[in-house]
C-alpha atoms as a PDB file:
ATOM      1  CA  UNK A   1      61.062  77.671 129.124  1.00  0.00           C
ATOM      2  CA  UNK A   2      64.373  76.316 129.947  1.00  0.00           C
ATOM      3  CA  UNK A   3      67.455  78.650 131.541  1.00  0.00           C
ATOM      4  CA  UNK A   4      69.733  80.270 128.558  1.00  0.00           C
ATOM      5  CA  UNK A   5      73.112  78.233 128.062  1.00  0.00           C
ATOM      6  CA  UNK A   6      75.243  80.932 127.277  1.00  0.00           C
ATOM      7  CA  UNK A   7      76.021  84.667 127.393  1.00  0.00           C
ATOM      8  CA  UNK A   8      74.631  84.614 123.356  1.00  0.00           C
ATOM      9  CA  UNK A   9      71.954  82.878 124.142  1.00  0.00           C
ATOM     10  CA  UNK A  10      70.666  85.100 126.805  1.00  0.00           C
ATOM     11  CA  UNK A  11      71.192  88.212 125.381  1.00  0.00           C
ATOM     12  CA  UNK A  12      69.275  86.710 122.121  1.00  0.00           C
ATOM     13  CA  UNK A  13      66.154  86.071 124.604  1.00  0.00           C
ATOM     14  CA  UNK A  14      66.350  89.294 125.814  1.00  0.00           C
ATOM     15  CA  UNK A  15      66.426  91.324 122.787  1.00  0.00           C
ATOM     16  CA  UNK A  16      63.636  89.126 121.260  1.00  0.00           C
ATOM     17  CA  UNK A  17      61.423  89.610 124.485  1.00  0.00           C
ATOM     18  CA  UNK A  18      62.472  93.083 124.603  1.00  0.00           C
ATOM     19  CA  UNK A  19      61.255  93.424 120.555  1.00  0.00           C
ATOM     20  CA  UNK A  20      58.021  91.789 121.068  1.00  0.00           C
ATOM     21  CA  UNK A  21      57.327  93.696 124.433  1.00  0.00           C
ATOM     22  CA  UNK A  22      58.343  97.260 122.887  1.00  0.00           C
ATOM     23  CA  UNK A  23      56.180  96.245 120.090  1.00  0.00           C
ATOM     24  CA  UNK A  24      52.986  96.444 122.297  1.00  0.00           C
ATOM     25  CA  UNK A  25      53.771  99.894 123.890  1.00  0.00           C
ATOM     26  CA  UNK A  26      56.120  98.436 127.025  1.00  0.00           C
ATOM     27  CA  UNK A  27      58.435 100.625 127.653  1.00  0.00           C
ATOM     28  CA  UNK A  28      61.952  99.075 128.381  1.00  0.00           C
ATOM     29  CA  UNK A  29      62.979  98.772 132.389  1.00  0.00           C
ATOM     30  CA  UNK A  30      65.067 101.421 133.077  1.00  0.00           C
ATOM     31  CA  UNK A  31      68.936 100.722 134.015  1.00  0.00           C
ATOM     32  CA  UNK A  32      71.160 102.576 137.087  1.00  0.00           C
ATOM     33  CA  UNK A  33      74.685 104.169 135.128  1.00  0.00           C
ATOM     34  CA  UNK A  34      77.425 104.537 137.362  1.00  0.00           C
ATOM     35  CA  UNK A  35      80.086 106.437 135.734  1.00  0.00           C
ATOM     36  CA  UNK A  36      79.148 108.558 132.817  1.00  0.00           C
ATOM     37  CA  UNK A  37      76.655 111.524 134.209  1.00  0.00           C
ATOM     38  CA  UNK A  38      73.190 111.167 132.219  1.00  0.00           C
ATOM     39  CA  UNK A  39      71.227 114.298 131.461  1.00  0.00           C
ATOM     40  CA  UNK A  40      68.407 114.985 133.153  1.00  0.00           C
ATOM     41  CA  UNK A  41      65.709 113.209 130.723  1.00  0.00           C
ATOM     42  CA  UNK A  42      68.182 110.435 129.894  1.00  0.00           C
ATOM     43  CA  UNK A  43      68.045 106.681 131.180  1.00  0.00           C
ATOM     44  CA  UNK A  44      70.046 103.545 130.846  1.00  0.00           C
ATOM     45  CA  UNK A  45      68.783 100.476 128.351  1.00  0.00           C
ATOM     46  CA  UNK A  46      71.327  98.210 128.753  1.00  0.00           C
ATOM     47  CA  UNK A  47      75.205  97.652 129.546  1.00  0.00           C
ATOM     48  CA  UNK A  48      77.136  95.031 128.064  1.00  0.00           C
ATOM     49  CA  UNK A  49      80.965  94.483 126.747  1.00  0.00           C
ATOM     50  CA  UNK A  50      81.548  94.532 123.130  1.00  0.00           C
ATOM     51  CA  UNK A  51      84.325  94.725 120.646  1.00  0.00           C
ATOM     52  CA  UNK A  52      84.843  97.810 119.277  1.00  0.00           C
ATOM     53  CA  UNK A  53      86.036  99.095 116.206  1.00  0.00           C
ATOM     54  CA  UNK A  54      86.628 102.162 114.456  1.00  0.00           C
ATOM     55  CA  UNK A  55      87.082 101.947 110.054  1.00  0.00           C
ATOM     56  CA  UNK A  56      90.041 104.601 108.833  1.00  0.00           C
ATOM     57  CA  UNK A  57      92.325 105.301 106.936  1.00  0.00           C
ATOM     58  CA  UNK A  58      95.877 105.827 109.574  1.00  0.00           C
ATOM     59  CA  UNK A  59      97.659 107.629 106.222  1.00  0.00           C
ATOM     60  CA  UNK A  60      97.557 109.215 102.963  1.00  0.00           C
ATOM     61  CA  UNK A  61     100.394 107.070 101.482  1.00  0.00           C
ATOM     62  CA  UNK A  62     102.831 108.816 101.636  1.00  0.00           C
ATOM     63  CA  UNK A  63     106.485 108.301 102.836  1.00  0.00           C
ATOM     64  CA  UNK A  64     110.038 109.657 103.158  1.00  0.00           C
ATOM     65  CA  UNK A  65     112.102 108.446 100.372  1.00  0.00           C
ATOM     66  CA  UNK A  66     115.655 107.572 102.215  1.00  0.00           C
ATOM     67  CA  UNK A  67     118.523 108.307 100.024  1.00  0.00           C
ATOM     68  CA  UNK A  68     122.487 107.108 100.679  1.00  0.00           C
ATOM     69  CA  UNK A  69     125.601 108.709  99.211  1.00  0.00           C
ATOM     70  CA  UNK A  70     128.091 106.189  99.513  1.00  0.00           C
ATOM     71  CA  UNK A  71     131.412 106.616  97.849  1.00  0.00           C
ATOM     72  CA  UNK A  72     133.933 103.842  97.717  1.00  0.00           C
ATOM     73  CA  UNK A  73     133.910 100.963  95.418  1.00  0.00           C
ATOM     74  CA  UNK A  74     131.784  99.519  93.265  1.00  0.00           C
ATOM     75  CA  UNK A  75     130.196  96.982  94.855  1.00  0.00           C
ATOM     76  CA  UNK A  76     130.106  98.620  97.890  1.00  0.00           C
ATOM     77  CA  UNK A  77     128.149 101.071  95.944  1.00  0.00           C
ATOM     78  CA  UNK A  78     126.139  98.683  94.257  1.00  0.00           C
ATOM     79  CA  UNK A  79     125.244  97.084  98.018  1.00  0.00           C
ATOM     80  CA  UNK A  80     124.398 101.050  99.280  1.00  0.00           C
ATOM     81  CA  UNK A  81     121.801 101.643  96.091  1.00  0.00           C
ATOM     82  CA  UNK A  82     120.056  97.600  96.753  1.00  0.00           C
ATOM     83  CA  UNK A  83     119.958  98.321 100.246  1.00  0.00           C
ATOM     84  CA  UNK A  84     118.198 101.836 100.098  1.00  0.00           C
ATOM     85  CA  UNK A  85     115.575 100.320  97.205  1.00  0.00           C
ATOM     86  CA  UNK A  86     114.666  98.031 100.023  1.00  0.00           C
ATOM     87  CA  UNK A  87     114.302 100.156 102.546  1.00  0.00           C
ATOM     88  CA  UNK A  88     112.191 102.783 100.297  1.00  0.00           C
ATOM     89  CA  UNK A  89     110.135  99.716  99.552  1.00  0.00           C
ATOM     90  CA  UNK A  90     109.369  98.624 102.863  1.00  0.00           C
ATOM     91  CA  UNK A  91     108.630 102.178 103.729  1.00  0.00           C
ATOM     92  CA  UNK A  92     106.478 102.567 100.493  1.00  0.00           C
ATOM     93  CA  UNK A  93     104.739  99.622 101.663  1.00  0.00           C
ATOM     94  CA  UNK A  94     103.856 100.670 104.623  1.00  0.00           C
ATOM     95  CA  UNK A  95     102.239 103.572 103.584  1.00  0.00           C
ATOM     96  CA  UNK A  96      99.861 101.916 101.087  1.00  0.00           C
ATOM     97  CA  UNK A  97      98.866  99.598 104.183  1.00  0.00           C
ATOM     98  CA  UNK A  98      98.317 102.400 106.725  1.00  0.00           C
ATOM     99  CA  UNK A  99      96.425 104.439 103.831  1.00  0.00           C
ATOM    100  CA  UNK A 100      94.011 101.795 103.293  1.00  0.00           C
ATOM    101  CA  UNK A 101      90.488 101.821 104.870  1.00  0.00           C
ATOM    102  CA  UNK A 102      90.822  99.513 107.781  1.00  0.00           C
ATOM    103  CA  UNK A 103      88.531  98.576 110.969  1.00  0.00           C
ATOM    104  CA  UNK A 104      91.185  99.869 113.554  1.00  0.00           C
ATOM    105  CA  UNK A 105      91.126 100.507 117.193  1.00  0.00           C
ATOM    106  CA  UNK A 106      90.166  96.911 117.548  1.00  0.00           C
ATOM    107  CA  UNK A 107      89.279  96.152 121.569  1.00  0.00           C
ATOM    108  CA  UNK A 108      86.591  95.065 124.273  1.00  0.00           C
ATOM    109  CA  UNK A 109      84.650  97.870 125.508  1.00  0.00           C
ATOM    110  CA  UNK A 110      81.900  98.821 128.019  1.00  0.00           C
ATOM    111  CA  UNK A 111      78.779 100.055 126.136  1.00  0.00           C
ATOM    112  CA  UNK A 112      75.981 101.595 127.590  1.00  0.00           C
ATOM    113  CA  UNK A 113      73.001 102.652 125.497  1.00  0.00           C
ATOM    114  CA  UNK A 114      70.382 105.237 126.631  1.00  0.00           C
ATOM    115  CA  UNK A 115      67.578 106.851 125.466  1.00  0.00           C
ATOM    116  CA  UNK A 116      70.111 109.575 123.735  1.00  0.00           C
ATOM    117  CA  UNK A 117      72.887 107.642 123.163  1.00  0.00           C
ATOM    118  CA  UNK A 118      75.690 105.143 123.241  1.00  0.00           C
ATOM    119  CA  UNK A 119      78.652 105.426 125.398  1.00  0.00           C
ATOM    120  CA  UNK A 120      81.476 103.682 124.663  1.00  0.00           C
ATOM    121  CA  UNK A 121      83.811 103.770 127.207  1.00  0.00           C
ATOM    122  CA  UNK A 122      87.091 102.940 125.476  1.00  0.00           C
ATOM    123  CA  UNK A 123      90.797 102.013 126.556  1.00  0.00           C
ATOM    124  CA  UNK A 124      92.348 105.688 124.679  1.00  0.00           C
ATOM    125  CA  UNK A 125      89.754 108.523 125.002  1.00  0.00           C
ATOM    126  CA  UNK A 126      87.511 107.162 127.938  1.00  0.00           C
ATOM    127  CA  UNK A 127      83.922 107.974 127.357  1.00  0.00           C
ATOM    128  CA  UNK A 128      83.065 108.440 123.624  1.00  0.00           C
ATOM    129  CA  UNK A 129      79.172 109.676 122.869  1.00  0.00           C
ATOM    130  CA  UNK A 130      77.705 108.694 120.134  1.00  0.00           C
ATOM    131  CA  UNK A 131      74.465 110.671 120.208  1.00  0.00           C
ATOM    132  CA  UNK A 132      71.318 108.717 117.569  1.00  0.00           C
ATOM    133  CA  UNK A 133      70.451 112.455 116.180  1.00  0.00           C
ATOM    134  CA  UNK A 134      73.809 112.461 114.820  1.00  0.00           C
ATOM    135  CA  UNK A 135      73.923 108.668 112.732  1.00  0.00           C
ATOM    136  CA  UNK A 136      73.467 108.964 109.572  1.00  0.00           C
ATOM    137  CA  UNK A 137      73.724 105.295 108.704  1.00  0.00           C
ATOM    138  CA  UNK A 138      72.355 102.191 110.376  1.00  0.00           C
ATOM    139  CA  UNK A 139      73.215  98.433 110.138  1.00  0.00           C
ATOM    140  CA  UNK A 140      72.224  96.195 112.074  1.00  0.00           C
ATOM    141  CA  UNK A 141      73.688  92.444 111.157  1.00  0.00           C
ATOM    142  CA  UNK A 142      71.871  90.167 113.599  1.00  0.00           C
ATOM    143  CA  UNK A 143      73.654  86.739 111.735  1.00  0.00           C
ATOM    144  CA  UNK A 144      77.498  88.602 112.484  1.00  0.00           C
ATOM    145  CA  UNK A 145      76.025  89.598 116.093  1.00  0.00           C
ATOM    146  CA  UNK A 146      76.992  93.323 115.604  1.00  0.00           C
ATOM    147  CA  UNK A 147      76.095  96.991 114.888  1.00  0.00           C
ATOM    148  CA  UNK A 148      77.682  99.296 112.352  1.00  0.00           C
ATOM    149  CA  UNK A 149      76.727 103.100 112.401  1.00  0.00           C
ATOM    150  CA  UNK A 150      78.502 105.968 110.784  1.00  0.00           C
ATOM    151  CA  UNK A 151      77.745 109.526 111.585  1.00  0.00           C
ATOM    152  CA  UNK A 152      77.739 113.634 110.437  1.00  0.00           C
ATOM    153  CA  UNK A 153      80.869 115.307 110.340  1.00  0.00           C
ATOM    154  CA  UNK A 154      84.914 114.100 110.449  1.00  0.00           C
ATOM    155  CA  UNK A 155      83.404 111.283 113.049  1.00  0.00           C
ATOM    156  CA  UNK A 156      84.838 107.274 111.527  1.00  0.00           C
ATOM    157  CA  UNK A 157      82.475 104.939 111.089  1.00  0.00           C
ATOM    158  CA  UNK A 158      81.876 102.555 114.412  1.00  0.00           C
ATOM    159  CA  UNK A 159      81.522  98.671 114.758  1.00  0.00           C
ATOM    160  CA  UNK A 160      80.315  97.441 117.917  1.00  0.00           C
ATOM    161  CA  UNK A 161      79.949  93.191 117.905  1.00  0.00           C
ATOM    162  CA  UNK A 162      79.264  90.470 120.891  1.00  0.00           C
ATOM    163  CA  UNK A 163      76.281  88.818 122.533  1.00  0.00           C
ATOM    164  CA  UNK A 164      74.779  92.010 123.468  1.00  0.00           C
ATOM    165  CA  UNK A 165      74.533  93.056 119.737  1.00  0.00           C
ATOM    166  CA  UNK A 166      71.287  91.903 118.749  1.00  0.00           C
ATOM    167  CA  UNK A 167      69.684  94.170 121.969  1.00  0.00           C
ATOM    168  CA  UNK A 168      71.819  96.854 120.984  1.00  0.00           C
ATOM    169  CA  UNK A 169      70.427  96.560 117.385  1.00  0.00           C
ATOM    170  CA  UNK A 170      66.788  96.889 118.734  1.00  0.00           C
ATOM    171  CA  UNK A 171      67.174  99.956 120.831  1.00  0.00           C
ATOM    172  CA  UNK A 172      69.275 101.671 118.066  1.00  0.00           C
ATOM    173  CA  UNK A 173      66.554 101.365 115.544  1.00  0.00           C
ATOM    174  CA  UNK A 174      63.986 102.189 118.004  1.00  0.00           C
ATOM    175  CA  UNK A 175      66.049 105.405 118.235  1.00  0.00           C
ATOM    176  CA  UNK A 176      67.128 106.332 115.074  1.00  0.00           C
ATOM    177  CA  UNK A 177      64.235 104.860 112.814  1.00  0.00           C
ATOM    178  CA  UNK A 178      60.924 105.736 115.661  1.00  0.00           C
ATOM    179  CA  UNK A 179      58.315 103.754 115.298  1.00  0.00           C
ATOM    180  CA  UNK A 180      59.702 102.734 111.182  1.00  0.00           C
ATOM    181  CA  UNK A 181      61.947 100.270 113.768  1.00  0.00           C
ATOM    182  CA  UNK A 182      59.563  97.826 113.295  1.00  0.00           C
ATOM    183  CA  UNK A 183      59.016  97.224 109.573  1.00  0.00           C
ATOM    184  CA  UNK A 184      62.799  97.497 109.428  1.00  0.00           C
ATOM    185  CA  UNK A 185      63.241  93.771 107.937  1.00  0.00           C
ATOM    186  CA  UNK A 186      66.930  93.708 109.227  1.00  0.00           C
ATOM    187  CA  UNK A 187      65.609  93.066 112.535  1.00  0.00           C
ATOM    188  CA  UNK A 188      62.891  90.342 111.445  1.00  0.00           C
ATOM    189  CA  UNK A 189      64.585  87.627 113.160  1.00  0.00           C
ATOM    190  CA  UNK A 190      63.328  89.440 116.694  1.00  0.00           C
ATOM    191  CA  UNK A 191      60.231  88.850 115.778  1.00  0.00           C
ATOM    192  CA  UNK A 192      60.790  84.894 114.067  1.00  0.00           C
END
């Protein structure tokens, strides 16, 4: 078997392997973590740099409606009243954008996944933990090369994407779905 060419390719051979491998009962090598302190039970899958991605809403529309008494003449008047309808429409603007649900926080990232969880060490909070007991939805999208989850609780939904996605896909399911991972046809291609 020739040498991967690329970063993609490589981490597609070694979630595919992995898939196959876990799929008979092997266990996955364990990984050192340097950094984040593991419990005592937990163990490192894999590391890799992602982008990252959190989906939001950064308002509730609304915005402070500027108002302008001007007194003088007409069309200095006239210029006050166009000039504060423009600014109250940029501003209203604004407000519907930032209200909308966006993917935010968009940057590269450490991940580490474990037997518990995924860390994500990010640029703002550091560490985040994103514990598998607490994901309530799961989608993996092998063909876009990333991970969505969302969670219990106030918590935003999370993207993760990059080469390492389709491995981080695998050990996800094997997580949250047991041993339903496999029959999960989302992850078929592992096994094609």
């Amino acid at each position: 078997m020739a040498s991967p060419r690329n970063e993609w390719e490589r981490w597609w051979l070694y979630a595919r392997g992995a898939a196959h491998r876990f799929a008979r009962g092997i266990s996955p090598p364990e990984i050192e973590v340097f950094g984040p302190v593991l419990g005592v039970d937990e163990f490192g899958l894999l590391e890799a740099d992602l982008a990252y991605s959190r989906l939001y809403a950064a308002g509730d529309g609304r915005y402070e409606k500027t108002s302008m008494l001007v007194v003088g003449r007409p069309a200095v008047m006239v210029g006050a009243l166009a000039v504060g309808a423009a600014v109250n429409h940029r501003r209203k603007v604004a407000a519907q954008h930032a209200a909308e649900q966006r993917w935010r926080d968009h940057q590269q990232i450490r991940v580490t996944a474990t037997n518990h969880r995924l860390l994500c060490n990010t640029l703002d909070a550091g560490f985040e933990s994103y514990y598998y007991g607490g994901i309530t939805e799961f989608y993996p999208d092998l063909d876009g090369w990333q991970l969505t989850l969302a969670f219990d609780g106030k918590v935003a939904p999370l993207r993760l994407a990059g080469p390492a996605a389709p491995a981080l896909c695998l050990w996800t399911a094997t997580a949250v779905l047991g041993d339903r991972w496999i029959r999960d046809s989302r992850l078929a291609k592992l096994f094609g």
